[in-house]
C-alpha atoms as a PDB file:
ATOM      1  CA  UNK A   1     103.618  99.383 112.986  1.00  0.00           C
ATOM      2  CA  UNK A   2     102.284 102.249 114.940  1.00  0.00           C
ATOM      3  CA  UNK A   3      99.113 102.237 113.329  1.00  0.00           C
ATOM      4  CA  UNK A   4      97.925  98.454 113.360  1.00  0.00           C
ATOM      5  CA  UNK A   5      96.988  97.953 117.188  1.00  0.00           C
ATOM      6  CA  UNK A   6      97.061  94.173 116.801  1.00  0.00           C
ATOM      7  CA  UNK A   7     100.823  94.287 115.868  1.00  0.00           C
ATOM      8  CA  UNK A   8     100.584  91.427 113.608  1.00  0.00           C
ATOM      9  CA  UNK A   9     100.032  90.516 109.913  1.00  0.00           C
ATOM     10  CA  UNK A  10      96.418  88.066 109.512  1.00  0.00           C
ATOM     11  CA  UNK A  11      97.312  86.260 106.395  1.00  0.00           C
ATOM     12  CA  UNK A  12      94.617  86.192 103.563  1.00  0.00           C
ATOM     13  CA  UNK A  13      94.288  82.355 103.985  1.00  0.00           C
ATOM     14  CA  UNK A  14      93.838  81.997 107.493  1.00  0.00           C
ATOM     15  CA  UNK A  15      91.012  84.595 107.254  1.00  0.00           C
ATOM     16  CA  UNK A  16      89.319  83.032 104.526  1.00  0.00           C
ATOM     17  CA  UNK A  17      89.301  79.660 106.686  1.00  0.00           C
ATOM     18  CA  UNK A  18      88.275  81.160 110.004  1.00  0.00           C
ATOM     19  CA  UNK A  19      85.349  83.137 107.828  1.00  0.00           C
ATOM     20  CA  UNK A  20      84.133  80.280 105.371  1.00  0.00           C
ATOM     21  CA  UNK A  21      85.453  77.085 106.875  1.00  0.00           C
ATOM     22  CA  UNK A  22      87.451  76.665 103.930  1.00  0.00           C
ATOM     23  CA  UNK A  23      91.229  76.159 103.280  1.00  0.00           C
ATOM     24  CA  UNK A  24      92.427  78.192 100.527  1.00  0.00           C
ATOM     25  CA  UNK A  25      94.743  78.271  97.876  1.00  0.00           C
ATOM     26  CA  UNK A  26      95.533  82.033  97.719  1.00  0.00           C
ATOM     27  CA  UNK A  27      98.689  84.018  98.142  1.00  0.00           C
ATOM     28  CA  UNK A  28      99.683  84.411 101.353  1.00  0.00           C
ATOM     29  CA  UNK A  29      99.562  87.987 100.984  1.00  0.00           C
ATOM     30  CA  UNK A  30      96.525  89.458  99.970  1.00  0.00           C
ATOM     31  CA  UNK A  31      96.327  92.327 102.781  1.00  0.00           C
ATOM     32  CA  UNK A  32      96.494  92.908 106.292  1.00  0.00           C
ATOM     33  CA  UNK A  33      93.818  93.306 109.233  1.00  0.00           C
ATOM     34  CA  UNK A  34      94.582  96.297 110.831  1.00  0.00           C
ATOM     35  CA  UNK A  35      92.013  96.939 113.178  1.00  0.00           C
ATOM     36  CA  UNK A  36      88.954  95.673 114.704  1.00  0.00           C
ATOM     37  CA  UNK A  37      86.535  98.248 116.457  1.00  0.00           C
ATOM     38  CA  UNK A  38      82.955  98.025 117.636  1.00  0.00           C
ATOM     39  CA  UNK A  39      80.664 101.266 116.829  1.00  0.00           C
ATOM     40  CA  UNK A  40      78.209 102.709 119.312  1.00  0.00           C
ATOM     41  CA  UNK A  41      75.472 101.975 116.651  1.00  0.00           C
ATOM     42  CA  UNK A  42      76.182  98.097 116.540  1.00  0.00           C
ATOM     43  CA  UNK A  43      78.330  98.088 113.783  1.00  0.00           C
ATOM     44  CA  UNK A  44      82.012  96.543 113.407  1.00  0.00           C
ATOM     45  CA  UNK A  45      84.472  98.833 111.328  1.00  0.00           C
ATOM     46  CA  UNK A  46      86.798  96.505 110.120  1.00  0.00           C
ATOM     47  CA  UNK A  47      90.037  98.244 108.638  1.00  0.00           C
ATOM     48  CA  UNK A  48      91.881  96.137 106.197  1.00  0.00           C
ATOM     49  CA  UNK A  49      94.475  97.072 103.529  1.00  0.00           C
ATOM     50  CA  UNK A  50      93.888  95.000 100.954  1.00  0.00           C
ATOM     51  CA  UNK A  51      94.871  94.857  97.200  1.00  0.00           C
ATOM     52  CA  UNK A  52      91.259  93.908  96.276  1.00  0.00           C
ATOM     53  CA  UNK A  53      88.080  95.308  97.993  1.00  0.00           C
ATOM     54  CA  UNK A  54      85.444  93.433  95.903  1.00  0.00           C
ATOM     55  CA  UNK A  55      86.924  89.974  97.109  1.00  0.00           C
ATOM     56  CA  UNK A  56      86.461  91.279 100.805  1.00  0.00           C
ATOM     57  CA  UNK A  57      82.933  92.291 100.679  1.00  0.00           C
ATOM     58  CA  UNK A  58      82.290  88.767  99.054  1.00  0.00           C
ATOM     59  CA  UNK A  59      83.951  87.247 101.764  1.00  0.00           C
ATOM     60  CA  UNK A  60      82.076  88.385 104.623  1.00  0.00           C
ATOM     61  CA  UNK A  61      78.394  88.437 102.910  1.00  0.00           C
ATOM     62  CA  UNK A  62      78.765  84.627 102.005  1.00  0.00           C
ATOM     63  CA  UNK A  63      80.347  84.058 105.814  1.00  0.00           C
ATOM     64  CA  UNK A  64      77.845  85.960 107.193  1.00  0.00           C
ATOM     65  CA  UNK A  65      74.558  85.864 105.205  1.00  0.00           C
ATOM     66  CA  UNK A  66      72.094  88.971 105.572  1.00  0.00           C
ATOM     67  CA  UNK A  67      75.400  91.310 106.260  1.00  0.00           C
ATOM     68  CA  UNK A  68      75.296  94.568 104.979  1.00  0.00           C
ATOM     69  CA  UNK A  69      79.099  95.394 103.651  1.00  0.00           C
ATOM     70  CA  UNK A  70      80.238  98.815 103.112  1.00  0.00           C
ATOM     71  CA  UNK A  71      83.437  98.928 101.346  1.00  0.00           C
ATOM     72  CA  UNK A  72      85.762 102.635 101.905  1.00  0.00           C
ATOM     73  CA  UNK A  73      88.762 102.791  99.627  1.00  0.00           C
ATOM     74  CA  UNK A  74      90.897 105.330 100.803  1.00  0.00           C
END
C-alpha cells in the first residue's frame, strides 16, 4: 500500500498481546497499524484504521496507565 510505510498488516491480536500481555480471542481483523511517528512535542501519532475507536483508546490507557488518548475519526 502506498500509504502504510510499514508495508504490513499488525493483526488486532498480536497488538493486544504486545500492549496488555494478554492473548486474545478476537478476530484477526480488527484494523491495521499504519503508521508510527514521533511529534516534536513528545507525542506519538499513532495512525490506525480500525472498525472501532473506543476499543483502541481502552487499549492503550489500561497498557499504559496515566496516557492521555486522543482519538481522530476521519
Amino acid at each position: 500500500m502506498p500509504d502504510n510505510e510499514f508495508g504490513r498488516y499488525v493483526s488486532t491480536p498480536i497488538l493486544l498481546q504486545a500492549l496488555l500481555g494478554i492473548k486474545s480471542e478476537a478476530p484477526n481483523y480488527w484494523g491495521n497499524l499504519l503508521f508510527m511517528e514521533d511529534q516534536p512535542d513528545g507525542t506519538l501519532t499513532i495512525t490506525m484504521e480500525v472498525e472501532l475507536t473506543h476499543v483502541w483508546s481502552y487499549v492503550f490507557e489500561q497498557g499504559f496507565p496515566g496516557i492521555e488518548v486522543e482519538v481522530e475519526k476521519e
